[in-house]
Protein backbone atom coordinates (compact mmCIF):
# COMPACT_ATOMS: atom_id res chain seq x y z
CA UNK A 1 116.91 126.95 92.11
CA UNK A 2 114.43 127.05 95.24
CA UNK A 3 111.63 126.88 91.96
CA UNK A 4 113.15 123.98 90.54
CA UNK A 5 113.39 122.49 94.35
CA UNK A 6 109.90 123.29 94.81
CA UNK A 7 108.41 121.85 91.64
CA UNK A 8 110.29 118.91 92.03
CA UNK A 9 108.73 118.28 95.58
CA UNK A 10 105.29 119.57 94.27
CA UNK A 11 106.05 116.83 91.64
CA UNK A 12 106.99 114.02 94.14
CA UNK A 13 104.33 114.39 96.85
CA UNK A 14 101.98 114.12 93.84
CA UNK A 15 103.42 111.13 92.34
CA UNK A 16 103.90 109.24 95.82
CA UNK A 17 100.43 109.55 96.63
CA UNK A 18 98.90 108.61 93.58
CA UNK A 19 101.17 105.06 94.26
CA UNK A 20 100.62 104.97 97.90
CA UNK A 21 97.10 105.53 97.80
CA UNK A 22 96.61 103.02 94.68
CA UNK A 23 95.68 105.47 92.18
CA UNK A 24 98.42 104.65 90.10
CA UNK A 25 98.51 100.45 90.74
CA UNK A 26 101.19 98.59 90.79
CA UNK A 27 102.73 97.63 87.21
CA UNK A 28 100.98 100.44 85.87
CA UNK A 29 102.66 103.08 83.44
CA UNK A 30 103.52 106.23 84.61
CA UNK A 31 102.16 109.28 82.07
CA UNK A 32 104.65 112.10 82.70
CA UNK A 33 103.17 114.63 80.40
CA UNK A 34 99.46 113.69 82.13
CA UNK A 35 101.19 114.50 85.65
CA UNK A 36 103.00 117.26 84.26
CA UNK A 37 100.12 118.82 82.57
CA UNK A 38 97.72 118.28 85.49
CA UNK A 39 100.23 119.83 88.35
CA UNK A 40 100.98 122.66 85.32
CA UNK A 41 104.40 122.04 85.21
CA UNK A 42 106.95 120.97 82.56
CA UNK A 43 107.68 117.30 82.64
CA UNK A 44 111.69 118.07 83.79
CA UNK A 45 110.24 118.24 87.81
CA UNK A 46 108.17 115.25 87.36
CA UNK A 47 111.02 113.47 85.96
CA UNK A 48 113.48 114.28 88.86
CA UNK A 49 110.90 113.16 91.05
CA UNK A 50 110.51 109.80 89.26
CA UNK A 51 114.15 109.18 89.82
CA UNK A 52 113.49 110.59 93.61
CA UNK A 53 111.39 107.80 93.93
CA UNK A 54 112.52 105.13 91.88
CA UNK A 55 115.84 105.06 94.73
CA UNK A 56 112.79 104.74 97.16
CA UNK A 57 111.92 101.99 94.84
CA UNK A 58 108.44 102.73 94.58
CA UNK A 59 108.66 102.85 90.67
CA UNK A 60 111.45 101.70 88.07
CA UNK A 61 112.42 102.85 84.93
CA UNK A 62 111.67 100.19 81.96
CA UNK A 63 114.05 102.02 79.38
CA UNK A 64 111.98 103.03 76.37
CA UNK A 65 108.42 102.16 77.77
CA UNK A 66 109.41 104.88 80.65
CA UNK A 67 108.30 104.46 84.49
CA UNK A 68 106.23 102.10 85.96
CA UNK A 69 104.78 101.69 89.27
CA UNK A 70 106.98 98.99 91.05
CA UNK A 71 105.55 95.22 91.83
CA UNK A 72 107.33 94.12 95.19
CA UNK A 73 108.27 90.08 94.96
CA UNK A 74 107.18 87.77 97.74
CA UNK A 75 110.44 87.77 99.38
CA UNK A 76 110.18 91.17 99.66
CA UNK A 77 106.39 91.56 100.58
CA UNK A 78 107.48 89.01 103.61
CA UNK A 79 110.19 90.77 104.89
CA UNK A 80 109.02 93.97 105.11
CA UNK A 81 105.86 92.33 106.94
CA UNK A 82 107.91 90.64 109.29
CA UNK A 83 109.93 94.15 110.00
CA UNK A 84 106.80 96.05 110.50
CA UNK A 85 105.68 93.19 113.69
CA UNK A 86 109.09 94.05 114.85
CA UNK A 87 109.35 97.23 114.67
CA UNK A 88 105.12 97.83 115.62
CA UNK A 89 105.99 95.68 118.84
CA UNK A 90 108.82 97.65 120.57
CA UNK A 91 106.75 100.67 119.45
CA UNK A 92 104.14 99.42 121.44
CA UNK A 93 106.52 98.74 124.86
CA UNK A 94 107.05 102.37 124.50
CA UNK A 95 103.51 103.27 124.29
CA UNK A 96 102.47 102.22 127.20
CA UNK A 97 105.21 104.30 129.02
CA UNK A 98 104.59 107.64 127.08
CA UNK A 99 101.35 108.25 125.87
CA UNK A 100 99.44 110.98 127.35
CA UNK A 101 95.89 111.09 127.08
CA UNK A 102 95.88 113.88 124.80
CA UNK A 103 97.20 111.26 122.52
CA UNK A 104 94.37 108.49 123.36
CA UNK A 105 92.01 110.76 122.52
CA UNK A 106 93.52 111.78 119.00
CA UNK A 107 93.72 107.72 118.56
CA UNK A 108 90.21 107.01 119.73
CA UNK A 109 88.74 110.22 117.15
CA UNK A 110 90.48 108.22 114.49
CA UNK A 111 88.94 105.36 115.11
CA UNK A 112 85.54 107.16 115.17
CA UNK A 113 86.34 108.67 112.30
CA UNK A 114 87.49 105.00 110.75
CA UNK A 115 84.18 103.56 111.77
CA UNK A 116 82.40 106.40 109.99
CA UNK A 117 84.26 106.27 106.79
CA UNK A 118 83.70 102.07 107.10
CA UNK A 119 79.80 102.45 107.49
CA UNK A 120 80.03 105.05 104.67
CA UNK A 121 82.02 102.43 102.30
CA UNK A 122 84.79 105.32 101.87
CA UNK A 123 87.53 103.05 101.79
CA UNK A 124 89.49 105.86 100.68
CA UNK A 125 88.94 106.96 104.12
CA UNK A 126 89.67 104.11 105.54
CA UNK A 127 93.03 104.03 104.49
CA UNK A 128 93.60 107.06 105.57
CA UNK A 129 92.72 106.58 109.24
CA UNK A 130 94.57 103.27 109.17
CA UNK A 131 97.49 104.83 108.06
CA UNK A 132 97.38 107.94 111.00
CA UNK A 133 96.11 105.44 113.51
CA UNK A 134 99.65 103.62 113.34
CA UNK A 135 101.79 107.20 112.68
CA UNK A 136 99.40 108.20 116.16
CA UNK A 137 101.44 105.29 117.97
CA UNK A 138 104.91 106.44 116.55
CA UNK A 139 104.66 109.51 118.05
CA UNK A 140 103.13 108.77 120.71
CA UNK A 141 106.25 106.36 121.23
CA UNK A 142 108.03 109.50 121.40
CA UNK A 143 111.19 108.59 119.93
CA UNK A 144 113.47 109.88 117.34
CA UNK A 145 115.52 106.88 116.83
CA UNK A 146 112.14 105.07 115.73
CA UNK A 147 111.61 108.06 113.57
CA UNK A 148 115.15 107.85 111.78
CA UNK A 149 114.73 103.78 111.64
CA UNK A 150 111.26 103.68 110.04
CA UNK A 151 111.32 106.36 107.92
CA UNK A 152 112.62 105.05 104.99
CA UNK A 153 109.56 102.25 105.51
CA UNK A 154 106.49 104.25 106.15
CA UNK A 155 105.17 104.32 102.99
CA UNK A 156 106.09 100.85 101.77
CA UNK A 157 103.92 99.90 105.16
CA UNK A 158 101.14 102.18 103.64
CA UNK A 159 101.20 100.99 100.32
CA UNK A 160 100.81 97.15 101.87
CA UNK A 161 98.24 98.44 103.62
CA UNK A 162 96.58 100.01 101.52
CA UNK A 163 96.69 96.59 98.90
CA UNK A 164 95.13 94.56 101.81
CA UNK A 165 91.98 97.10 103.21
CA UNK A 166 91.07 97.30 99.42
CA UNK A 167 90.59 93.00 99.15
CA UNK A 168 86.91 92.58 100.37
CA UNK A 169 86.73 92.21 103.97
CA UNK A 170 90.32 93.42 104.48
CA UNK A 171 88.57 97.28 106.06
CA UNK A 172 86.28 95.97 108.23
CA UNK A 173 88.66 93.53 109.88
CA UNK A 174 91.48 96.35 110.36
CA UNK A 175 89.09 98.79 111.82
CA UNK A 176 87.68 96.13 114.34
CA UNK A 177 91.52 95.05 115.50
CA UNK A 178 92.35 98.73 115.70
CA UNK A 179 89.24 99.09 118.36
CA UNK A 180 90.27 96.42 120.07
CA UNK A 181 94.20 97.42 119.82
CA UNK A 182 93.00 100.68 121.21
CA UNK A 183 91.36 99.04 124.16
CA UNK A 184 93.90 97.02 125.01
CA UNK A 185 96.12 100.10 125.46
CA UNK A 186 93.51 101.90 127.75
CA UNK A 187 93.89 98.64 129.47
CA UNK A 188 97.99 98.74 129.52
CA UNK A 189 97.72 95.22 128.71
CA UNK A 190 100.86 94.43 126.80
CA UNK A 191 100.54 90.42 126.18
CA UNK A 192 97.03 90.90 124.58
CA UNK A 193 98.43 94.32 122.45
CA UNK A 194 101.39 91.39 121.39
CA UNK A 195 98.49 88.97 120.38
CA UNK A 196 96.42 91.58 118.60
CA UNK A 197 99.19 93.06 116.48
CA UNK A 198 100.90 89.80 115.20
CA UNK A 199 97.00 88.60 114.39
CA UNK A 200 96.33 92.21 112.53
CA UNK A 201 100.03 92.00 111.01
CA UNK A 202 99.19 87.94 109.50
CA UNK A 203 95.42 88.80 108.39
CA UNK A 204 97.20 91.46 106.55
CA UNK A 205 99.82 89.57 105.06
CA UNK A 206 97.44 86.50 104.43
CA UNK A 207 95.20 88.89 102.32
CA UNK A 208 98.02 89.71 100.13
CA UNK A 209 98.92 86.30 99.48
CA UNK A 210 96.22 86.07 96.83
CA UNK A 211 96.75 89.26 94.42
CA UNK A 212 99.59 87.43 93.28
CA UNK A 213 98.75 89.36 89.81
CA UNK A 214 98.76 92.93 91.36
CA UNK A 215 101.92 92.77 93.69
CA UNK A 216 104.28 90.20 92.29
């Protein structure tokens, strides 16, 4: 049984960061016996995990043609955009209360390492550092009722992001409003962190307003 368990996780972590990451786009099929073959496993684990995360709707099931990856609607797109300014805002307040700065420096090494992977066109990168930049400010937040709220939103908030660093433009403009988030901080000025994250949230949001194709 711990096998089957372990597989099946194997399986999932796989398969959730081929989506996440884009390397399996939305609307796409799913090829279970390609997954299956390139983990070397059979295709039972990868199909447990495909129902794992098809309940995190990340994929669905479309009967006989098997899984896809999931397209979000607008509606959706929206709301979970206007959660994230929510949720990134009261992280924020609490922030600026905890952070120690062994955690400004981890957040100011990512966005060195952002820049780099920017000036090296590794948007791959990129993504990546954008993605730790804003799990840097969770913890740093220091809070495990954030952690139980948001974790069932993480990686929708990765795959969005991920979508909008990938339009042209969309990585250079996140990596210049995390600098500037990240002075802003060092500053402890709250009204212009406010200003800076409902501007990076929008530019994000705007950018995914016009892959209409890809996402809805």
């Amino acid at each position: 049984m711990k096998k089957e368990n372990a597989l099946r996780f194997i399986a999932y972590k796989a398969i959730k960061d081929q989506v996440v990451n884009l390397d399996l786009k939305p609307g796409e099929k799913i090829l279970e016996a390609k997954i299956a073959a390139s983990l070397n496993v059979s295709r039972t684990p990868v199909r447990e995990a495909l129902l794992m995360l098809e309940n995190e709707k990340l994929v669905e099931c479309r009967g006989s043609t098997g899984f896809i990856v999931r397209k979000f609607s607008a509606k959706e797109v929206e709301e979970y955009f206007a959660v994230r300014r929510v949720i990134e805002e009261f992280v924020m307040t609490l922030v600026l209360e905890r952070i120690t700065e062994k955690e400004l420096e981890a957040i100011k090494e990512n966005v060195r390492q952002a820049e780099k992977s920017l000036a090296a066109k590794n948007i791959h990168n990129v993504i990546q550092c954008e993605t730790e930049f804003h799990e840097l400010l969770y913890k740093a937040a220091k809070s495990d009722v954030l952690f139980e709220t948001i974790s069932s939103l993480i990686d929708k908030f990765k795959w969005l992001r991920a979508i909008a660093l990938n339009i042209r433009g969309g990585a250079a403009q996140s990596v210049a409003q995390h600098k500037k988030l990240l002075a802003a901080i060092e500053m402890k000025n709250g009204q212009t962190i406010r200003k800076i994250i409902r501007t990076h949230i929008s530019d994000a949001q705007k950018k995914l307003a016009g892959v209409h194709g890809l996402l809805f």
